[in-house]
C-alpha atoms as a PDB file:
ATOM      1  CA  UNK A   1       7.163 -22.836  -8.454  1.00  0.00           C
ATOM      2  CA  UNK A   2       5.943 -19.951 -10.547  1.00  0.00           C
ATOM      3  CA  UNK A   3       6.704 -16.421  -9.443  1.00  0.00           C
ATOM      4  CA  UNK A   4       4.231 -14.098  -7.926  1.00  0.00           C
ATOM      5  CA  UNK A   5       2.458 -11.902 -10.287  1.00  0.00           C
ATOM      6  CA  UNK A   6       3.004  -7.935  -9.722  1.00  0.00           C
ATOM      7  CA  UNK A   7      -0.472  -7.806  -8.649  1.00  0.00           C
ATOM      8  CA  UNK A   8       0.123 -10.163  -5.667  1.00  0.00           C
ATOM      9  CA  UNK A   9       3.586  -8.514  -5.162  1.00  0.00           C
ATOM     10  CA  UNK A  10       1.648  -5.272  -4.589  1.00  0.00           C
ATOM     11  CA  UNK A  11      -0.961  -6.310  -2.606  1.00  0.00           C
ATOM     12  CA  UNK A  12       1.181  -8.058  -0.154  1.00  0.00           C
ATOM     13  CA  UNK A  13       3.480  -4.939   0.150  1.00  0.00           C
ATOM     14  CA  UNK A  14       0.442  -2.662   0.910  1.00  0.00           C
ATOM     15  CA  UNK A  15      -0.102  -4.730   3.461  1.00  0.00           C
ATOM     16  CA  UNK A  16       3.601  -5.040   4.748  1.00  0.00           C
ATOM     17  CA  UNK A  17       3.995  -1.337   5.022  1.00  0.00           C
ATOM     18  CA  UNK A  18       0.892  -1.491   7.296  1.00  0.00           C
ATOM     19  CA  UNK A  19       2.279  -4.089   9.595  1.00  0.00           C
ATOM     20  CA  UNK A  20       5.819  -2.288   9.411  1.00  0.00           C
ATOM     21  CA  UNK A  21       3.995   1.013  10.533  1.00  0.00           C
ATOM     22  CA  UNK A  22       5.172   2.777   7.598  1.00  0.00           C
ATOM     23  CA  UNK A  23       2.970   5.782   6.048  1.00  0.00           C
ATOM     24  CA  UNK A  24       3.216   5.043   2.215  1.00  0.00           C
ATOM     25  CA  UNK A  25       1.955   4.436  -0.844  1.00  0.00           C
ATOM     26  CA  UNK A  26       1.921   1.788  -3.661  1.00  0.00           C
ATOM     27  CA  UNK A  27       0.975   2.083  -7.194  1.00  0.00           C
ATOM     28  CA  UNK A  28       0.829  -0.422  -9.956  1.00  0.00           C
ATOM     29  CA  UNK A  29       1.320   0.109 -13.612  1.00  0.00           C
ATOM     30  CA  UNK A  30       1.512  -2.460 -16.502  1.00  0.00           C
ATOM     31  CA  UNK A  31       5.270  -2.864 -16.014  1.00  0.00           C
ATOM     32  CA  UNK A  32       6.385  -1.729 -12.063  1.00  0.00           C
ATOM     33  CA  UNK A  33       5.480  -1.676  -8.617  1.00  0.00           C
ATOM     34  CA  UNK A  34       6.472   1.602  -7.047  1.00  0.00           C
ATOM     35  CA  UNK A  35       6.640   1.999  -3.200  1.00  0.00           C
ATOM     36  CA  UNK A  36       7.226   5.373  -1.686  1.00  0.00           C
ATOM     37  CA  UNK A  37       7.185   5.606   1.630  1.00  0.00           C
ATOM     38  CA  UNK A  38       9.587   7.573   4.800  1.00  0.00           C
ATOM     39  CA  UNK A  39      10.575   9.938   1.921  1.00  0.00           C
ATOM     40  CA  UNK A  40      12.087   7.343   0.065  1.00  0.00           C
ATOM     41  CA  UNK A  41      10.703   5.708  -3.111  1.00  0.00           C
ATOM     42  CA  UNK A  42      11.833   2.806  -5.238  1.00  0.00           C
ATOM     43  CA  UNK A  43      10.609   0.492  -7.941  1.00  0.00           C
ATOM     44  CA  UNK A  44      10.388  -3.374  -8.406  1.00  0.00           C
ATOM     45  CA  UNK A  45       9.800  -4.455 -11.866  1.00  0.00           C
ATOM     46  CA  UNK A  46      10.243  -8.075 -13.866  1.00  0.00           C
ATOM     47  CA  UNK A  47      14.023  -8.670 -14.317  1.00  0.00           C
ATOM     48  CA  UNK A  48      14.527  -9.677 -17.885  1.00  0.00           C
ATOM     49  CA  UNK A  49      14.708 -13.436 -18.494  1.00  0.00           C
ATOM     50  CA  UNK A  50      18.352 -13.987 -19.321  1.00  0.00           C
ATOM     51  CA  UNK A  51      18.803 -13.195 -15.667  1.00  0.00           C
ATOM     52  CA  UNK A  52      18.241 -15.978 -12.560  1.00  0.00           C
ATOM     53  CA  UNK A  53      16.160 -13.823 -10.441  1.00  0.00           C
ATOM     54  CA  UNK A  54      12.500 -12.950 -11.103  1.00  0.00           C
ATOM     55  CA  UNK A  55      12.672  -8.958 -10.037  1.00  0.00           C
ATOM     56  CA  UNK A  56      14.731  -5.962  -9.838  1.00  0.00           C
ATOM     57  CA  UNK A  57      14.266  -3.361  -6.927  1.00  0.00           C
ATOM     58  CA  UNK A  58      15.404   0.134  -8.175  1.00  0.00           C
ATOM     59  CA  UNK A  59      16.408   3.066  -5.659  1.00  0.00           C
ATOM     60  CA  UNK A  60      17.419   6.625  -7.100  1.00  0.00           C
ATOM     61  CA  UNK A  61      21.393   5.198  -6.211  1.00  0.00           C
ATOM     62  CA  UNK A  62      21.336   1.411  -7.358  1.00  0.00           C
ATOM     63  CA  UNK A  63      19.605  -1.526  -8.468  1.00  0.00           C
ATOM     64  CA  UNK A  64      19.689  -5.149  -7.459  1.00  0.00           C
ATOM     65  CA  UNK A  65      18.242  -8.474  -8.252  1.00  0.00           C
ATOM     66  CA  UNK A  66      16.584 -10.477  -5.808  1.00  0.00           C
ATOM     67  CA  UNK A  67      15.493 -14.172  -6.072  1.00  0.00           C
ATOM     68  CA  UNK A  68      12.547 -14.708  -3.560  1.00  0.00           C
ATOM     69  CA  UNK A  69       9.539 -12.618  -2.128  1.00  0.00           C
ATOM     70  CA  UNK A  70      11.233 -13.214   1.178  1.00  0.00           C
ATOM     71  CA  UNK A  71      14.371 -11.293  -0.420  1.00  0.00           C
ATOM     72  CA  UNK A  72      11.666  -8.460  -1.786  1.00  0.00           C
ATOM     73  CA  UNK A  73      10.461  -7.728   1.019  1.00  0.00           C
ATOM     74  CA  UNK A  74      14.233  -7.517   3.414  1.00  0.00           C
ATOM     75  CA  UNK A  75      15.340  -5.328   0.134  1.00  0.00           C
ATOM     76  CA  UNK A  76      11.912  -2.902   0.298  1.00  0.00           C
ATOM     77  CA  UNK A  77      12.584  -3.003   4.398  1.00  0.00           C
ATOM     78  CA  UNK A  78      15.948  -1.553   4.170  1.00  0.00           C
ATOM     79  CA  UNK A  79      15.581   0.420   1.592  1.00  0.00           C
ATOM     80  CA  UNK A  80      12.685   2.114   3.648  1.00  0.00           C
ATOM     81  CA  UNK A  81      13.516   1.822   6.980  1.00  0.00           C
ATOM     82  CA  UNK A  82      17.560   1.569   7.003  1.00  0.00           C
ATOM     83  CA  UNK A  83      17.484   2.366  10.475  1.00  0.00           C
ATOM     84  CA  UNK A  84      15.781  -0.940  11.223  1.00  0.00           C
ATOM     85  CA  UNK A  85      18.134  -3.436  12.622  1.00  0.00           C
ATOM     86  CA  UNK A  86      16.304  -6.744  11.344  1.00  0.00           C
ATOM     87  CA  UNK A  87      15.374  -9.764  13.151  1.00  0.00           C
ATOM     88  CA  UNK A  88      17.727 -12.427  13.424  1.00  0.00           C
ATOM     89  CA  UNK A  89      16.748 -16.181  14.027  1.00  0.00           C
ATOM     90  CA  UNK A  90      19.769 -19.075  14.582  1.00  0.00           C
ATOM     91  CA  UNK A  91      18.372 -22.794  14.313  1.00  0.00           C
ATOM     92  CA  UNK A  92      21.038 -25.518  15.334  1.00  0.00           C
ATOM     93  CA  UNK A  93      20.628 -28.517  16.311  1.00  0.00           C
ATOM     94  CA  UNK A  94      20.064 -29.636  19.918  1.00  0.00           C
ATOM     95  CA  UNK A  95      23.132 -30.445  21.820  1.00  0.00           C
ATOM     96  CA  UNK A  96      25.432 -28.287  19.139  1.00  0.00           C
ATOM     97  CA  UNK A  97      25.250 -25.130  21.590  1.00  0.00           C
ATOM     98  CA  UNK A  98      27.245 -25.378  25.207  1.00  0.00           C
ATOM     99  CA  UNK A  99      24.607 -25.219  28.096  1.00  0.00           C
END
């Protein structure tokens, strides 16, 4: 599966910040994404290819590597929003859990 191109990457977190109700921006260049956004700002750009994941996401203290859009986009939310508890979700098969 090939990765997503910046230009999807920034389209779908325009619309992520709208469905997160976060007031913010995102620009493109040639070579980054950057999101700023609840006085925060950070960068995603293509992670070099010796590496196993397909982007970095940049904050003014650290950067990481993350492997999947669904990775992106927890790494953008708590990097925005740290405040924001997340959404957990627990499958198990039926009859594993007592009654």
């Amino acid at each position: 599966m090939a990765a997503a191109s910046m230009e999807e990457l920034g389209a779908l977190l325009r619309e992520t910040l709208a469905v997160w109700h976060l007031e913010g921006e995102v620009r493109l260049d040639a070579q980054e994404i950057e999101v700023a956004a609840a006085g925060r700002r950070l960068h995603i750009v293509a992670a070099p290819g010796d590496v196993l994941f397909p982007w970095l996401v940049r904050t003014a203290e650290k950067s990481r590597g993350v492997a999947s859009v669904a990775a992106l986009l927890r790494t953008v939310r708590n990097a925005l929003d740290p405040e924001h508890g997340g959404v957990r979700l627990r499958l198990a098969p039926r009859g594993v859990l007592p009654p």
